[in-house]
PDB file of N, CA and C in Angstrom:
ATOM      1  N   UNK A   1      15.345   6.010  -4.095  1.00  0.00           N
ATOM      2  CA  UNK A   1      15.239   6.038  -2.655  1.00  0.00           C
ATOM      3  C   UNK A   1      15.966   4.830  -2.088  1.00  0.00           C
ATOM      4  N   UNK A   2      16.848   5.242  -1.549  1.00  0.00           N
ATOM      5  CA  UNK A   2      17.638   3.495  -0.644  1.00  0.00           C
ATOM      6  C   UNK A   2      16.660   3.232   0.622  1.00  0.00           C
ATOM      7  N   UNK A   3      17.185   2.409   0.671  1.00  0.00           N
ATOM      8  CA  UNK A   3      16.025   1.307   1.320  1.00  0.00           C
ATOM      9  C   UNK A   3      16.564   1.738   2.798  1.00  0.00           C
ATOM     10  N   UNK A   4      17.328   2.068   3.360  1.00  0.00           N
ATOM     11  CA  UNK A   4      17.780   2.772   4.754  1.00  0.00           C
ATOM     12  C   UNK A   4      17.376   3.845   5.003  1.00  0.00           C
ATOM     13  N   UNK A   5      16.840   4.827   3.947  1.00  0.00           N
ATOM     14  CA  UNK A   5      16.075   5.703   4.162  1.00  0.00           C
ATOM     15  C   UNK A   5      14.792   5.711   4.301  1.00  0.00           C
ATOM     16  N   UNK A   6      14.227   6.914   5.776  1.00  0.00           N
ATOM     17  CA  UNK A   6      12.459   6.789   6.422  1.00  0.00           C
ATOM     18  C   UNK A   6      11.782   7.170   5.483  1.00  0.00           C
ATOM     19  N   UNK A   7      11.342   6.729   5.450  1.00  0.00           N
ATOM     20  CA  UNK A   7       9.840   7.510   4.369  1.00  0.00           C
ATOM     21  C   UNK A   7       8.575   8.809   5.411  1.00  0.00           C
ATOM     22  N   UNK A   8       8.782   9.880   4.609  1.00  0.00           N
ATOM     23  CA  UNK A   8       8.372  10.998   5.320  1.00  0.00           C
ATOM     24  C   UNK A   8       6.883  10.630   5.284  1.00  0.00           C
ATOM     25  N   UNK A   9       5.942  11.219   5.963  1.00  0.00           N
ATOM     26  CA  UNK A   9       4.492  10.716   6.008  1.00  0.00           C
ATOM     27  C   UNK A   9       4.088   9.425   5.605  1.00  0.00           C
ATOM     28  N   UNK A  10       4.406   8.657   6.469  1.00  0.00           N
ATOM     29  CA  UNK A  10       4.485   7.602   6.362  1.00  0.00           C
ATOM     30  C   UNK A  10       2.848   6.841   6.857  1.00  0.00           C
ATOM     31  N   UNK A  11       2.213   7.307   7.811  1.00  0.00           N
ATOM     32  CA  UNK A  11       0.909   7.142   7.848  1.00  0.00           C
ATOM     33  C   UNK A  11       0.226   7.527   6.604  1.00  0.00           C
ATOM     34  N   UNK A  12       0.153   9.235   6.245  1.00  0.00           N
ATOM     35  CA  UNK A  12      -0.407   9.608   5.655  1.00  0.00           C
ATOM     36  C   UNK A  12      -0.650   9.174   4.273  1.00  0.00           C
ATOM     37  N   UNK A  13       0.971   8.523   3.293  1.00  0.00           N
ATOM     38  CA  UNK A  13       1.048   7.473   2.667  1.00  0.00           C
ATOM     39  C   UNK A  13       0.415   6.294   2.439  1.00  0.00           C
ATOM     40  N   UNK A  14       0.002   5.625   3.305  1.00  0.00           N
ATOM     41  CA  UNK A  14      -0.548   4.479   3.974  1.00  0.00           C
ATOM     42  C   UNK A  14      -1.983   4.997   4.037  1.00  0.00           C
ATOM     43  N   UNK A  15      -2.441   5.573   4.132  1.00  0.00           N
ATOM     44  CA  UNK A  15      -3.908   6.117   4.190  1.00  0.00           C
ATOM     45  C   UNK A  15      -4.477   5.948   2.310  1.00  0.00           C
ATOM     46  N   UNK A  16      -3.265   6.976   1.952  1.00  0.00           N
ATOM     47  CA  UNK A  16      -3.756   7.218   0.510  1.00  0.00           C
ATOM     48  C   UNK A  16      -3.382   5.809  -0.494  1.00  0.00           C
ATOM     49  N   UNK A  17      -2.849   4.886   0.197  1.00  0.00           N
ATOM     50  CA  UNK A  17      -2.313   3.926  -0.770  1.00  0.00           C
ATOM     51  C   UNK A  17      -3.448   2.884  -0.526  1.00  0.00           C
ATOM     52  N   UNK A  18      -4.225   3.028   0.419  1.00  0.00           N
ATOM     53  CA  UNK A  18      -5.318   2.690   0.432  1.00  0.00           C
ATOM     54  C   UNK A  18      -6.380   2.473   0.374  1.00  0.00           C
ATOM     55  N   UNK A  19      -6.774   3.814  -0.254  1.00  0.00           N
ATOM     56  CA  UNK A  19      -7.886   4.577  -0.864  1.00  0.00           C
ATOM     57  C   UNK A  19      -7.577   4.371  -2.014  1.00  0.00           C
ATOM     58  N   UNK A  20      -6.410   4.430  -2.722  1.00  0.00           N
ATOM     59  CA  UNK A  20      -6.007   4.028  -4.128  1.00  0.00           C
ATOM     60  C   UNK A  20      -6.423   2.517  -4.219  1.00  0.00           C
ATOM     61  N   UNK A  21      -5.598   1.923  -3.327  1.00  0.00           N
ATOM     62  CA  UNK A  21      -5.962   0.309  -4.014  1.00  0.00           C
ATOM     63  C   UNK A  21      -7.393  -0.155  -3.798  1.00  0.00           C
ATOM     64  N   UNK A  22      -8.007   0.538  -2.722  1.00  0.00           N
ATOM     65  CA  UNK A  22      -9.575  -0.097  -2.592  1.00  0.00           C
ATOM     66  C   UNK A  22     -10.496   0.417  -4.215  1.00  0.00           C
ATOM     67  N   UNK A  23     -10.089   1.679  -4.343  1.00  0.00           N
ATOM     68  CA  UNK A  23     -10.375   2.396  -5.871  1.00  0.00           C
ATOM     69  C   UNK A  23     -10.447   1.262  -7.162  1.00  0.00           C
ATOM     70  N   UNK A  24      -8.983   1.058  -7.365  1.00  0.00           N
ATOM     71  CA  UNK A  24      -8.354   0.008  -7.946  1.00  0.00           C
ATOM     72  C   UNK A  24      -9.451  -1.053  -8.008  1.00  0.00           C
ATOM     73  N   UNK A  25      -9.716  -1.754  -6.619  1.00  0.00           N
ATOM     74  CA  UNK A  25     -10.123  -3.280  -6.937  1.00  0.00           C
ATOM     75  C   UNK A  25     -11.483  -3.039  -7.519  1.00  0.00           C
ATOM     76  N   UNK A  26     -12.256  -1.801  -6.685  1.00  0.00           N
ATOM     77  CA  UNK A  26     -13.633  -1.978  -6.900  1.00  0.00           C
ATOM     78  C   UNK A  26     -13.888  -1.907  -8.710  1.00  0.00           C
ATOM     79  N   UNK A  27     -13.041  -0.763  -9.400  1.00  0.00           N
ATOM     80  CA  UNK A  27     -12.952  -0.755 -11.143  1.00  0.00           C
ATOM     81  C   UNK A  27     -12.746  -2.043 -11.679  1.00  0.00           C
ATOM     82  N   UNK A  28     -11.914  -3.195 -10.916  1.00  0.00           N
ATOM     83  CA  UNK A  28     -11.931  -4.443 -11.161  1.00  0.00           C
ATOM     84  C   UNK A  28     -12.865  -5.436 -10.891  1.00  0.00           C
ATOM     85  N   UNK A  29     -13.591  -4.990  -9.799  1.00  0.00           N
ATOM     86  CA  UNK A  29     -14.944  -5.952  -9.459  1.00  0.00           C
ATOM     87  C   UNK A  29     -14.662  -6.763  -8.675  1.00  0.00           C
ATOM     88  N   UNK A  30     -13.737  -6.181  -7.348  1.00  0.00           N
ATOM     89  CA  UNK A  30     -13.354  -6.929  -6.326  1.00  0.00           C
ATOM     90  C   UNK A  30     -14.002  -5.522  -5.352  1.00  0.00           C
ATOM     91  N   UNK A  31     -14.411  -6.259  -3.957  1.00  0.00           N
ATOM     92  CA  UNK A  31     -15.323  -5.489  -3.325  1.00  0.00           C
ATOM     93  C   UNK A  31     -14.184  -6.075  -2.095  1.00  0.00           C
ATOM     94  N   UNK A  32     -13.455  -5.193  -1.640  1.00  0.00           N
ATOM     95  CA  UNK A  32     -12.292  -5.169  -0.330  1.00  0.00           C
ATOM     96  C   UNK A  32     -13.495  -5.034   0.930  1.00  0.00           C
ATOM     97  N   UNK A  33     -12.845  -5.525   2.021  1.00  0.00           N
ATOM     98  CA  UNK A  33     -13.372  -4.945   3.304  1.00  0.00           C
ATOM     99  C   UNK A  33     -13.195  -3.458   3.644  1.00  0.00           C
ATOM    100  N   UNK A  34     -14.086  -3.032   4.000  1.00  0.00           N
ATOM    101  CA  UNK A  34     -13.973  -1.518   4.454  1.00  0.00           C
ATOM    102  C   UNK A  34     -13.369  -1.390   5.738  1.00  0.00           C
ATOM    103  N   UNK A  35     -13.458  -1.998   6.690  1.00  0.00           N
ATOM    104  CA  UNK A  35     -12.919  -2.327   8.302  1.00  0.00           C
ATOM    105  C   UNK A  35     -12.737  -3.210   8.732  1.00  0.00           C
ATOM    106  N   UNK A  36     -12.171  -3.729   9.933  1.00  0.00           N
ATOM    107  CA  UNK A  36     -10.949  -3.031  10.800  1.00  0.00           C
ATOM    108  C   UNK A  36      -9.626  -2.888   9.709  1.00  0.00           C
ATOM    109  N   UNK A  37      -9.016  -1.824   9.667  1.00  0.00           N
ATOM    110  CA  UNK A  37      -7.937  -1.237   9.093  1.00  0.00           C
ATOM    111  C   UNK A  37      -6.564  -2.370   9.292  1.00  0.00           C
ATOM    112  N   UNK A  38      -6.355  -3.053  10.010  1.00  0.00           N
ATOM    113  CA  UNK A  38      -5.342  -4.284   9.934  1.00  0.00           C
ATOM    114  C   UNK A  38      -6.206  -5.074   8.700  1.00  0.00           C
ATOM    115  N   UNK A  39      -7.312  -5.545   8.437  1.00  0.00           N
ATOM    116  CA  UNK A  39      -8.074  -6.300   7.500  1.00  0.00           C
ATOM    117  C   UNK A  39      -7.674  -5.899   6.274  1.00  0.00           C
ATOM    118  N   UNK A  40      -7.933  -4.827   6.344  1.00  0.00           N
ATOM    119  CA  UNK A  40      -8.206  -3.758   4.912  1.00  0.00           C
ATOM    120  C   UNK A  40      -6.555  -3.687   4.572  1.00  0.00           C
ATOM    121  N   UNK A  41      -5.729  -3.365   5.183  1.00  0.00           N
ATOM    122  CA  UNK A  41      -4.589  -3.001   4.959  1.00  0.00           C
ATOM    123  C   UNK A  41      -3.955  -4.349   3.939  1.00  0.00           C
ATOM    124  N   UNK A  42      -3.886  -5.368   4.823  1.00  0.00           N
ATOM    125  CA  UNK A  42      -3.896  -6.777   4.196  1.00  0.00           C
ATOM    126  C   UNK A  42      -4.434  -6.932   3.160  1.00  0.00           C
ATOM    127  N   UNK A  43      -5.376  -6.868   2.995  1.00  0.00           N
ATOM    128  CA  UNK A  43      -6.628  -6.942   1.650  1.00  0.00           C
ATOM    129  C   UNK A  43      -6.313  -6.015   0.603  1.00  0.00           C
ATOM    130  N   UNK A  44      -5.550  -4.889   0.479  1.00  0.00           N
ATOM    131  CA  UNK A  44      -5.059  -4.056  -0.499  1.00  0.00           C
ATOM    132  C   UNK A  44      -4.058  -4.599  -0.774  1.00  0.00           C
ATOM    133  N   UNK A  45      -2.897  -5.298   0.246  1.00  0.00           N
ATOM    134  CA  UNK A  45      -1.664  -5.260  -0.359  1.00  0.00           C
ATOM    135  C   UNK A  45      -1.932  -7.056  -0.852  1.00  0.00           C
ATOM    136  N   UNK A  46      -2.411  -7.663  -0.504  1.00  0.00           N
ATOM    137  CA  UNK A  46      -3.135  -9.112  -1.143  1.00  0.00           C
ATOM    138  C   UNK A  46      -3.430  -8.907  -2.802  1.00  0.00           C
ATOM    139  N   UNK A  47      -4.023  -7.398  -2.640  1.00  0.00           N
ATOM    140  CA  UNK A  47      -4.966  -7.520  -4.269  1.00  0.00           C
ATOM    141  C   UNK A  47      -3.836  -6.893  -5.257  1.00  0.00           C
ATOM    142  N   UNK A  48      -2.943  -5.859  -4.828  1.00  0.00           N
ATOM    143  CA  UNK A  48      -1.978  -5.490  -4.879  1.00  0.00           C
ATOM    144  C   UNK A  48      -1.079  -6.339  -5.498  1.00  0.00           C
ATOM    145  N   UNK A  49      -0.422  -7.119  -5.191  1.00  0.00           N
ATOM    146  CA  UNK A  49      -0.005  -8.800  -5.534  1.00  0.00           C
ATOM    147  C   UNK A  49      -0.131  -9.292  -6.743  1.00  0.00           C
ATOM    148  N   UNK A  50      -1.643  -9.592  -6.151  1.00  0.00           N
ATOM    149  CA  UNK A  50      -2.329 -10.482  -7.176  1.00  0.00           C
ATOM    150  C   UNK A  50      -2.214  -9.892  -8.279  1.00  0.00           C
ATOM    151  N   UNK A  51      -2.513  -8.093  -8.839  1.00  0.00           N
ATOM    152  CA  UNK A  51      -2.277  -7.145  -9.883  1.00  0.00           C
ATOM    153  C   UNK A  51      -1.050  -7.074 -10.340  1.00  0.00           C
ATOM    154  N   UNK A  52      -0.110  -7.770  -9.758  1.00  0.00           N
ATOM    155  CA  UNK A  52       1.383  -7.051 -10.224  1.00  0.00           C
ATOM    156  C   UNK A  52       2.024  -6.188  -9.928  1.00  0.00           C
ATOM    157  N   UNK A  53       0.996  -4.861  -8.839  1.00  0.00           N
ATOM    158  CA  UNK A  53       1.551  -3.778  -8.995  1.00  0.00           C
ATOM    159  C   UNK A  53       2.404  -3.268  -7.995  1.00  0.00           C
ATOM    160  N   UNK A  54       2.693  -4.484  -6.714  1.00  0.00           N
ATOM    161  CA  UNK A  54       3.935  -4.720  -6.060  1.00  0.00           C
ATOM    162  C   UNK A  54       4.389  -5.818  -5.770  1.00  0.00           C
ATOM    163  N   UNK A  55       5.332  -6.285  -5.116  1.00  0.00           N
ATOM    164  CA  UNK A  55       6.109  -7.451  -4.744  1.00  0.00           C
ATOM    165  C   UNK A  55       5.761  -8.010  -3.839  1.00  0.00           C
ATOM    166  N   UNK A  56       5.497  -9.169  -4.081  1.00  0.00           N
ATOM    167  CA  UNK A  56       5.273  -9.665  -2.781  1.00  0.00           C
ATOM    168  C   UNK A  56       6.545  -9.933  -1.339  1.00  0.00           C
ATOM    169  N   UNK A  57       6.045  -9.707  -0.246  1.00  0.00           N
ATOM    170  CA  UNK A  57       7.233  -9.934   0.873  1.00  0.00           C
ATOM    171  C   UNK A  57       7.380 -11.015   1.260  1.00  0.00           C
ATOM    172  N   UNK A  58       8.661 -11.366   1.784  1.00  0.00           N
ATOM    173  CA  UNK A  58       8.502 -12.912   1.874  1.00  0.00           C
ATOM    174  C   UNK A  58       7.491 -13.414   3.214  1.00  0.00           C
ATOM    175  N   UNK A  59       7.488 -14.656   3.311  1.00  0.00           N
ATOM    176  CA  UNK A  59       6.480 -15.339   4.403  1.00  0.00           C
ATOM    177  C   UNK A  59       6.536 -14.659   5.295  1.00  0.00           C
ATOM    178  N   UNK A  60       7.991 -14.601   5.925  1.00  0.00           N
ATOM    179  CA  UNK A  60       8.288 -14.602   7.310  1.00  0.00           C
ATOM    180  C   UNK A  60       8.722 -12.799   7.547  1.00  0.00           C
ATOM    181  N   UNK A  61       7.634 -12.148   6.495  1.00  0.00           N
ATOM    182  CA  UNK A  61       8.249 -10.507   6.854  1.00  0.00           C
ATOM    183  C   UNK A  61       6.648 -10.519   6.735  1.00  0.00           C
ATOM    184  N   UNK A  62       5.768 -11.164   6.880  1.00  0.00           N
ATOM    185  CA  UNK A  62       4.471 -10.306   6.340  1.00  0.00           C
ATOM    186  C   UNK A  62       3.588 -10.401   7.546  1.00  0.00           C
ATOM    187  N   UNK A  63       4.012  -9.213   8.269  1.00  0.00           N
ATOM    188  CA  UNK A  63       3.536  -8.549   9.744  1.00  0.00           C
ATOM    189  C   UNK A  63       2.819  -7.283   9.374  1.00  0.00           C
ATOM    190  N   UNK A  64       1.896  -6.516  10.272  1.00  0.00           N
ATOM    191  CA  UNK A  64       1.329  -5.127   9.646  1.00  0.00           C
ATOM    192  C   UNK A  64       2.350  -4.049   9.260  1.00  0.00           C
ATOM    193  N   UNK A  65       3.552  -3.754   9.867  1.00  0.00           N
ATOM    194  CA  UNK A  65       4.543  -2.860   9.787  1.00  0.00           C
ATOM    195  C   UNK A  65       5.069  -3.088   8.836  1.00  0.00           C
ATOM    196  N   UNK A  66       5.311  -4.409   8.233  1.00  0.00           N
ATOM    197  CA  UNK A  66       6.437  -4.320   6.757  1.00  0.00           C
ATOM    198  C   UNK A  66       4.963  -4.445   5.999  1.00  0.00           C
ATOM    199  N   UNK A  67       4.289  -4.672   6.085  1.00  0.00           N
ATOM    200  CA  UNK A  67       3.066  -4.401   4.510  1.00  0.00           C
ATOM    201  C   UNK A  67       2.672  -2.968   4.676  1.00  0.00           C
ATOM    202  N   UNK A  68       2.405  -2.566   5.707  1.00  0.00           N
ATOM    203  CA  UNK A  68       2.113  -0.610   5.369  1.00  0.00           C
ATOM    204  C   UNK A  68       3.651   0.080   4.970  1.00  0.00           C
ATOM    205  N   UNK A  69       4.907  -0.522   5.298  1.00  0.00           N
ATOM    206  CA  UNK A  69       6.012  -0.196   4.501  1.00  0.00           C
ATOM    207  C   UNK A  69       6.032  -0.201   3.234  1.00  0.00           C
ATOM    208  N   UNK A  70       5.417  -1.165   2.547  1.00  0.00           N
ATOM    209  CA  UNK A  70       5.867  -1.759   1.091  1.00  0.00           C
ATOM    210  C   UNK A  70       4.118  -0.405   0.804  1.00  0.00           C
ATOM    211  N   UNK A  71       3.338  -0.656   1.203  1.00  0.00           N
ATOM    212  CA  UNK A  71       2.393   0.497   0.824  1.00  0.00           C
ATOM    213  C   UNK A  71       2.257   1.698   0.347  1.00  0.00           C
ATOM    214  N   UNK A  72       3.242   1.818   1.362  1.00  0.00           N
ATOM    215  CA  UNK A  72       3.940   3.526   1.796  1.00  0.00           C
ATOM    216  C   UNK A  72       4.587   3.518   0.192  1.00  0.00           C
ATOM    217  N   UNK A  73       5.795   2.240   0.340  1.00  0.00           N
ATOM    218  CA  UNK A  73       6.857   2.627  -0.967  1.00  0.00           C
ATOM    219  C   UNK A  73       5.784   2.928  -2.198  1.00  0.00           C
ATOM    220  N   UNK A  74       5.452   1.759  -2.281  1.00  0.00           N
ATOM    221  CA  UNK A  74       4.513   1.545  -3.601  1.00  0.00           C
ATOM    222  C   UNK A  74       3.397   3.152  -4.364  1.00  0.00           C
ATOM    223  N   UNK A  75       3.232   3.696  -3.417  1.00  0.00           N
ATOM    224  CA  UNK A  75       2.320   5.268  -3.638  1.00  0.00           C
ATOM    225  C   UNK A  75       3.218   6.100  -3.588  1.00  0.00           C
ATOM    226  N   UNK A  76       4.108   5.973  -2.483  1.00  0.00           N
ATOM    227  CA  UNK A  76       5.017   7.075  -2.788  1.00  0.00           C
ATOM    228  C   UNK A  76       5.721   6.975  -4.317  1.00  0.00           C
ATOM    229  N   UNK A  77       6.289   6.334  -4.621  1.00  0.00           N
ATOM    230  CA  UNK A  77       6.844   5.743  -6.332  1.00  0.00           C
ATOM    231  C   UNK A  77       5.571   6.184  -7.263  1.00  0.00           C
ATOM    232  N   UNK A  78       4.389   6.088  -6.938  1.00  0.00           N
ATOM    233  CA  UNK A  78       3.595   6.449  -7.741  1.00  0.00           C
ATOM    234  C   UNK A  78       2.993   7.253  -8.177  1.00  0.00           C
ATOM    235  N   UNK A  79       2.938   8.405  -6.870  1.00  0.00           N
ATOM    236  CA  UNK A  79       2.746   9.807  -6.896  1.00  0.00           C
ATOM    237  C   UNK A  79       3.497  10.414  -7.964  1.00  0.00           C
ATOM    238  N   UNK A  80       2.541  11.604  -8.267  1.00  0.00           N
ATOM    239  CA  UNK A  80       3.758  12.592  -9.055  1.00  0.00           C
ATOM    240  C   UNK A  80       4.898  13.791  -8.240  1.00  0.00           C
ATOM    241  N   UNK A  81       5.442  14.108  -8.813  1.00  0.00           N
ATOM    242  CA  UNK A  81       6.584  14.357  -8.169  1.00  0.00           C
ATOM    243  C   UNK A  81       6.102  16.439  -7.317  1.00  0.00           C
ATOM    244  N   UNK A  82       5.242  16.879  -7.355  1.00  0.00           N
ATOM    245  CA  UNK A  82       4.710  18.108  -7.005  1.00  0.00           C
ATOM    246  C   UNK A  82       3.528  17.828  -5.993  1.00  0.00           C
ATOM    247  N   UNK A  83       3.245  16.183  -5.542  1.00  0.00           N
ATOM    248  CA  UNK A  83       2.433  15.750  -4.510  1.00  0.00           C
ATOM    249  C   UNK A  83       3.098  16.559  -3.670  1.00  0.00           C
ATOM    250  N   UNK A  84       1.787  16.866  -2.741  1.00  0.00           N
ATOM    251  CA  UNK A  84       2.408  17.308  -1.341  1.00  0.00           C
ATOM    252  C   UNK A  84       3.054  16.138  -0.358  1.00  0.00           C
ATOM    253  N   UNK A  85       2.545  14.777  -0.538  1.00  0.00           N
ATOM    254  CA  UNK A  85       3.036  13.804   0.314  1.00  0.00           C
ATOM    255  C   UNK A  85       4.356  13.251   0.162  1.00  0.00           C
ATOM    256  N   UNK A  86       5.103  13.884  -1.142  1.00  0.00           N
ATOM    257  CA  UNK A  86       6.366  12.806  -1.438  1.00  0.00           C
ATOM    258  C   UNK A  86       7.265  14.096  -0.642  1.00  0.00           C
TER     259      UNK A  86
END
């Protein structure tokens, strides 16, 4: 996927990449915030990080719009390829 290209369901992405990583931490024995959704969003892609299992963005990109981007990427890449979301 080049990086100039939109990512299709791009909320809906962002929903499920979030339900995944809250999944994720709790099997690890990290207990995320459940709400407000700017919190939570942060708090997945924080633990996210910390796991390895994406990149971190630099300082001066880490606004809500480029971390539900890198979200989006990160599930979409992870899905299998007969998901309805990719």
């Amino acid at each position: 996927m080049s990086k100039t290209n939109k990512i299709l369901n791009e909320d809906k992405l962002v929903k499920k990449a979030l339900e995944v990583g809250v999944k994720m931490a709790k099997m690890q024995g990290f207990d995320l915030p459940s709400s407000p959704q700017p919190v939570k969003t942060k708090a997945v892609y924080l633990f996210l990080v910390e796991v390895n299992q994406i990149t971190p963005l630099p300082d001066d990109k880490l606004d809500g719009a480029s971390i539900k981007k890198r979200l989006a990427r990160w599930i979409h890449n992870a899905l299998p390829d007969d998901d309805p979301l990719k």
